[in-house]
Protein backbone atom coordinates (compact mmCIF):
# COMPACT_ATOMS: atom_id res chain seq x y z
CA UNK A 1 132.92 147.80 17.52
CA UNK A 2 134.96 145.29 15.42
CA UNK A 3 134.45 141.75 14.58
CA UNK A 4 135.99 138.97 17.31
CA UNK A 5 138.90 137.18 15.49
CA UNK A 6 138.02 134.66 12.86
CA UNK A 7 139.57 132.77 9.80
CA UNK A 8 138.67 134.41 6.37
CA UNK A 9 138.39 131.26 3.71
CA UNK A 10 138.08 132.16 0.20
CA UNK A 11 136.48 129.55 -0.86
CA UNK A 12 136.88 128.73 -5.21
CA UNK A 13 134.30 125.49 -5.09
CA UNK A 14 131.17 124.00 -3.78
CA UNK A 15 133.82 121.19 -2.93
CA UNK A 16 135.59 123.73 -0.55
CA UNK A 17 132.54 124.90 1.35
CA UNK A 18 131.07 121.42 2.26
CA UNK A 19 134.54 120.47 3.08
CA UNK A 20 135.25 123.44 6.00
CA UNK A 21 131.31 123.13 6.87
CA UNK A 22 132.24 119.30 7.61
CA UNK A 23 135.12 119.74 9.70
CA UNK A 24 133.75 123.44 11.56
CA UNK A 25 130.11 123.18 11.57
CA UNK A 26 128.64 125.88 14.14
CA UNK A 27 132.12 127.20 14.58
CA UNK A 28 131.51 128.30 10.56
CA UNK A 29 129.48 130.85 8.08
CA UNK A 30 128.68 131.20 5.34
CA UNK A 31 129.59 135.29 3.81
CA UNK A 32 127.91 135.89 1.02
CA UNK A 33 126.69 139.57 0.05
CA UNK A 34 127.88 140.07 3.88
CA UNK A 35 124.21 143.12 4.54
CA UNK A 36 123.09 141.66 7.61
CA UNK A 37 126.28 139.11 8.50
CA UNK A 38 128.56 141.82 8.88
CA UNK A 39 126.66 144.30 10.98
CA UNK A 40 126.11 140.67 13.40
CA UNK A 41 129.93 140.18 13.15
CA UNK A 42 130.78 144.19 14.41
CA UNK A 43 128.48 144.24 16.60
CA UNK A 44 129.90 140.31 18.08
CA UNK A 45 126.11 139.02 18.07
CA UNK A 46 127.92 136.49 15.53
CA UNK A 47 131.42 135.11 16.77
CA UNK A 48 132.04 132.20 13.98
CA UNK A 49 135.79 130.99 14.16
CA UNK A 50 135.87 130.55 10.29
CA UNK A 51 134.10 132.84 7.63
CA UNK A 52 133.55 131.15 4.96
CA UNK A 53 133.31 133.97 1.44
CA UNK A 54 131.44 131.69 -1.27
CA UNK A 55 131.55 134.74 -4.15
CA UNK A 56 133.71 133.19 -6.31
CA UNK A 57 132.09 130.19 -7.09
CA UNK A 58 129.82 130.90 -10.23
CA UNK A 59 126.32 131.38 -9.95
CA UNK A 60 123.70 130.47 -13.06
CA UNK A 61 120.43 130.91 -12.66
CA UNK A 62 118.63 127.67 -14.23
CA UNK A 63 115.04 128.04 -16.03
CA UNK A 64 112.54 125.69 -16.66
CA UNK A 65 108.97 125.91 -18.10
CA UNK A 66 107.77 125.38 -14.30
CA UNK A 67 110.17 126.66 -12.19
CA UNK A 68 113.61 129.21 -11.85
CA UNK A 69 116.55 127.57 -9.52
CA UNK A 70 118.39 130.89 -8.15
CA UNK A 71 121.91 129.45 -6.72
CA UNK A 72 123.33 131.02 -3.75
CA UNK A 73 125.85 133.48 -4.98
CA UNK A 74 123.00 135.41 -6.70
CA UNK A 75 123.05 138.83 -6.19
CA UNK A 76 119.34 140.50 -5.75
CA UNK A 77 120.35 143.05 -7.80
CA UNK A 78 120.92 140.25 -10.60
CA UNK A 79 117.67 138.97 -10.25
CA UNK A 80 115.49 141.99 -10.41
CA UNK A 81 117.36 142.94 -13.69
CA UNK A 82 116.70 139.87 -15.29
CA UNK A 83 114.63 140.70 -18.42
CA UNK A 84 111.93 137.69 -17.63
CA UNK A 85 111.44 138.21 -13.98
CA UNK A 86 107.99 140.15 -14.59
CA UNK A 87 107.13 137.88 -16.85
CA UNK A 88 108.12 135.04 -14.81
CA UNK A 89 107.56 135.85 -11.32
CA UNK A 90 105.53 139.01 -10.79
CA UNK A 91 105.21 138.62 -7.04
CA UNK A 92 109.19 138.84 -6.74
CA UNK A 93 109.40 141.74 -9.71
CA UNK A 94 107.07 143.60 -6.96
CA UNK A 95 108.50 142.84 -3.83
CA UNK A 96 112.47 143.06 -4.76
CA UNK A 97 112.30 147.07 -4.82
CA UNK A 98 111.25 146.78 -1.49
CA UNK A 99 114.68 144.60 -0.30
CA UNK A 100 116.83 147.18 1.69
CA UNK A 101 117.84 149.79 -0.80
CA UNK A 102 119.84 149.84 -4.44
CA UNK A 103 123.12 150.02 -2.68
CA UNK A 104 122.40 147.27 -0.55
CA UNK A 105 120.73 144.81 -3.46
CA UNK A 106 123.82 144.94 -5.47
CA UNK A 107 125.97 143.30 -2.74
CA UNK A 108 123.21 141.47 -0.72
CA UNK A 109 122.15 137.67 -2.02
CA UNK A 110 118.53 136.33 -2.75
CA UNK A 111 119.84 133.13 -0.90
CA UNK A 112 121.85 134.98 1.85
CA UNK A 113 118.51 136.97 2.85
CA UNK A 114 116.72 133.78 2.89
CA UNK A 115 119.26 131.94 5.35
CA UNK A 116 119.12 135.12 7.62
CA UNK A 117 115.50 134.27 7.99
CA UNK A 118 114.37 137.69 9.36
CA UNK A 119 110.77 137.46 9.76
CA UNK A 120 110.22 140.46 8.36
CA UNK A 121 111.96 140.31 5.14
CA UNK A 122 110.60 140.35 1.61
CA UNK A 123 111.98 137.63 -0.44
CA UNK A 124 111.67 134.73 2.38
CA UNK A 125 108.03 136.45 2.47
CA UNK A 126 107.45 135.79 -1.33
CA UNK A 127 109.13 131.91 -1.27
CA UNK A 128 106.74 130.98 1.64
CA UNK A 129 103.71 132.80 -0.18
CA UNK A 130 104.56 131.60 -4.07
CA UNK A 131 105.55 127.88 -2.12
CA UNK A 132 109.20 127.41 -3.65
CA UNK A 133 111.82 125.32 -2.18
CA UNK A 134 114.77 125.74 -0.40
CA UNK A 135 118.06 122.92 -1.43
CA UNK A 136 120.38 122.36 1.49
CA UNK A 137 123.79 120.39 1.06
CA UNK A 138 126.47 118.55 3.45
CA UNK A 139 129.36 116.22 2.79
CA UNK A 140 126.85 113.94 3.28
CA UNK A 141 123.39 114.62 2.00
CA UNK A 142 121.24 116.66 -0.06
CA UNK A 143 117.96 117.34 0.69
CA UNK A 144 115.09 119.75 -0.24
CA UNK A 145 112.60 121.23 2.14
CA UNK A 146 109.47 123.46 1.51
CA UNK A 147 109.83 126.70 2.73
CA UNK A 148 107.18 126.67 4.85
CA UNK A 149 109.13 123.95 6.90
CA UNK A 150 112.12 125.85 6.43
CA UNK A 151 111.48 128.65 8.55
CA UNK A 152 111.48 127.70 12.35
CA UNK A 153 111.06 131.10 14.44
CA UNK A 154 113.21 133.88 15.01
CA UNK A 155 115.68 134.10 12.44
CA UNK A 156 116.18 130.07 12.74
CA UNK A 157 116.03 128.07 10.07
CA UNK A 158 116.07 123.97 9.67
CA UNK A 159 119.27 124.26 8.28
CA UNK A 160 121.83 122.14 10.18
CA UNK A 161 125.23 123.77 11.21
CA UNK A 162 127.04 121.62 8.59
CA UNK A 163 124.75 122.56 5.75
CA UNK A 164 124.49 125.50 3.26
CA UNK A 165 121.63 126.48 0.92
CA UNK A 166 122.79 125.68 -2.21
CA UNK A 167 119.41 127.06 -4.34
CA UNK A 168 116.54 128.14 -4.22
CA UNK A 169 113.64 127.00 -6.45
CA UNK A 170 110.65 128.88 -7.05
CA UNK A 171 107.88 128.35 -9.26
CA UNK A 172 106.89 130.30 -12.07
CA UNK A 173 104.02 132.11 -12.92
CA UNK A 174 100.73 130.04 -13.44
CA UNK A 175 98.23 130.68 -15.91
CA UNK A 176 94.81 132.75 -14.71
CA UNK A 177 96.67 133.46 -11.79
CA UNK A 178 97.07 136.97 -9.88
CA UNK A 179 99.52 138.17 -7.88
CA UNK A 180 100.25 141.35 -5.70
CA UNK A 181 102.85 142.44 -2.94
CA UNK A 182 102.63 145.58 -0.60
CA UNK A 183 104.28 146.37 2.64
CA UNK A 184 104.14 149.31 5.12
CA UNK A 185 107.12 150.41 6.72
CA UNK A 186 108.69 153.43 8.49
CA UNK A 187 110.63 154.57 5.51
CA UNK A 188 110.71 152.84 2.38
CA UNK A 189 113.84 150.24 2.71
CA UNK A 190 113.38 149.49 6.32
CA UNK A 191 112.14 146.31 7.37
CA UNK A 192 108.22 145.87 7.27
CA UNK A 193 105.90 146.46 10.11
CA UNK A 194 103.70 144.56 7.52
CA UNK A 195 104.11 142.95 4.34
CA UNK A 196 101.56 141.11 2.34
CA UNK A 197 102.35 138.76 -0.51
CA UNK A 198 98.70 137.26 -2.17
CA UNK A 199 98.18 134.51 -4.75
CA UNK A 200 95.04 134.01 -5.94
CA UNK A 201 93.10 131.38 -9.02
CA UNK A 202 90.16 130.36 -9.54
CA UNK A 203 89.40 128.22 -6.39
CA UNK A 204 92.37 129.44 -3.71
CA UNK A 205 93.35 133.03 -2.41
CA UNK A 206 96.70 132.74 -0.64
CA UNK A 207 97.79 135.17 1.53
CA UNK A 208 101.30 135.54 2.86
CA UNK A 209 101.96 137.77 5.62
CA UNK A 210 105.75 139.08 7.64
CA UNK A 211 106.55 141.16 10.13
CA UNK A 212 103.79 139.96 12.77
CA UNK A 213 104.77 136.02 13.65
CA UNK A 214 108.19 135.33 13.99
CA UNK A 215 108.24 134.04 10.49
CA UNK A 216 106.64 134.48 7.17
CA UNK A 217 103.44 132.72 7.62
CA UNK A 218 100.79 131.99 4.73
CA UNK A 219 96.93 130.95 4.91
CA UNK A 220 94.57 129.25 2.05
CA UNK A 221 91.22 130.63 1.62
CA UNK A 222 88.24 129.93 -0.94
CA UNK A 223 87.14 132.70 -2.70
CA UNK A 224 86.07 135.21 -0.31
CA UNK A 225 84.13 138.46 -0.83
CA UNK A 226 82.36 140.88 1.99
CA UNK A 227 81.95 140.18 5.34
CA UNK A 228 83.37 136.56 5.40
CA UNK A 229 86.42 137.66 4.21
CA UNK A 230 87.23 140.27 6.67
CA UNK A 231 86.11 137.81 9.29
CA UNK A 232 88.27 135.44 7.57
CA UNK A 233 91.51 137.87 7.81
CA UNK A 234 90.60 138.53 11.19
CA UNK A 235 90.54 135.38 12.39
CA UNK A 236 94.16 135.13 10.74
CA UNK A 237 95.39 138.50 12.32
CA UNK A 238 94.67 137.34 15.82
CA UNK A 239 96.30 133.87 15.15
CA UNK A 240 99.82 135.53 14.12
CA UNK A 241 100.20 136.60 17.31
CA UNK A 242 102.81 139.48 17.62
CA UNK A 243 103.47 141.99 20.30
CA UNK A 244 104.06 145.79 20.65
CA UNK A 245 107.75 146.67 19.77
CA UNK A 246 109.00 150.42 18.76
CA UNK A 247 107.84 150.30 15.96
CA UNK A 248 104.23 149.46 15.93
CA UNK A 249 101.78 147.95 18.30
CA UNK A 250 100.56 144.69 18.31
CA UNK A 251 97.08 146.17 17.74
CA UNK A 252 98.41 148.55 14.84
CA UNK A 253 100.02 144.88 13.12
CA UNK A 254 96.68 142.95 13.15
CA UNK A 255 94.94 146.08 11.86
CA UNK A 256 97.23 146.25 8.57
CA UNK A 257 96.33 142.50 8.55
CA UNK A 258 92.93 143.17 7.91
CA UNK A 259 93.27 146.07 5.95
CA UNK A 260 96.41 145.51 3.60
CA UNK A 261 95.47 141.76 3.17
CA UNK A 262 92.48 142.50 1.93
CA UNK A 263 94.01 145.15 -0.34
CA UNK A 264 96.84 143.00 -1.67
CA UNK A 265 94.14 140.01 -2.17
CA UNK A 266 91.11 141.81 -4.28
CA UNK A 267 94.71 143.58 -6.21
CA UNK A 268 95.87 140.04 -7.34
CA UNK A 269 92.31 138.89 -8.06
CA UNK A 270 92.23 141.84 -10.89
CA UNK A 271 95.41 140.82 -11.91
CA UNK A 272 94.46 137.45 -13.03
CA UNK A 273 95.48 136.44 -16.55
């Protein structure tokens, strides 16, 4: 199939983008590295009237002590060749390789597979889990909303039609701190039937889970050992909800719950420095 008919907008500023956005709103997208939008647009799930390509506006990555600021036209390729990123942010150093496939990270965006907002993807996963931030701009506001708030269900996001994410910011690594990422899938690249993304100090193990709820949904627990933690992941499996699909069962998802969580958890509590 081919794409319905729509008005390609190279767009050379942020200026330019908040400009058609004001004037279009749900009539307009945003293409950015163009993985998942383009499949959507041959396939006509995604009929926008204008496409709006934002690779030409320049993309820095900003660093702080606390925090890195990834702007939208970042490539995910970009990212998981920066020489600090396993340093920095160990949780996304794991988890990148697992984003789609080489060929795919050097066109796809970090920010473009956040706004797509599948439940089961890998960096949305980590920016829930590692509690970054998500920037959103208009003509006529900016505004910053946890991620956690940011994902709504179903691919939908809080975004509004005349916004864009302009960054996202995610914090760095903290000291005595662990972290650890795994994911099963059918084939490595695919989507996850699970994916775990843990954080874990001295008082808190935080566990992030995707690809059971229809978004990337995180829990706080003490410090767990034995029997109260697996009664303590089970209680979270069951409250994820999920259903039987092709892939998996619904049964099958809370079991990798139980089992990967706890393996991704006790693997960031040995990695704390």
């Amino acid at each position: 199939m081919k794409p319905a008919p729509f008005t390609y907008i190279r767009a050379d500023t942020t200026a330019e983008v908040l400009h058609t956005l004001d004037q279009h709103g749900a009539d307009a997208r945003i293409l950015a590295g163009g993985q998942s939008l383009i499949a959507m647009l041959n396939m006509r799930l995604a009929k926008p009237a204008y496409l709006i390509d934002i690779m030409r506006i320049p993309a820095r990555l900003t660093e702080t002590v606390d925090s890195w600021t990834i702007p939208a036209a970042t490539r995910q390729a970009a990212l998981q060749s920066h020489p600090a990123l396993a340093a920095q942010h160990p949780l996304l150093a794991q988890a990148l390789p697992w984003v789609g496939h080489q060929q795919t990270r050097s066109r796809g965006t970090v920010c473009g597979s956040v706004a797509h907002a599948d439940p089961s993807a890998e960096i949305p996963l980590c920016l829930v889990a590692l509690q970054g931030q998500i920037t959103l701009r208009s003509r006529r506001r900016h505004r910053t909303l946890p991620a956690e708030s940011f994902f709504s269900g179903m691919m939908m996001t809080e975004k509004a039609d005349d916004e864009f994410i302009d960054s996202i910011t995610i914090p760095t690594r903290r000291p005595a701190t662990g972290y650890a990422f795994a994911e099963i899938g059918r084939r490595h690249g695919d989507f996850a039937i699970v994916a775990c993304a843990a954080v874990v100090d001295a008082t808190c193990m935080r566990l992030a889970i995707g690809g059971v709820a229809d978004r990337p949904t995180a829990r706080d627990f003490p410090i767990l050992q034995g029997s109260a933690l697996d009664d303590a992941l089970n209680d979270f499996a069951w409250s994820l909800g999920g259903g039987d699909d092709p892939h998996a069962t619904a049964r099958y998802r809370r079991h990798l719950v139980r089992q990967l969580g706890r393996q991704t958890l006790e693997e960031a509590s040995t990695c704390r420095t």
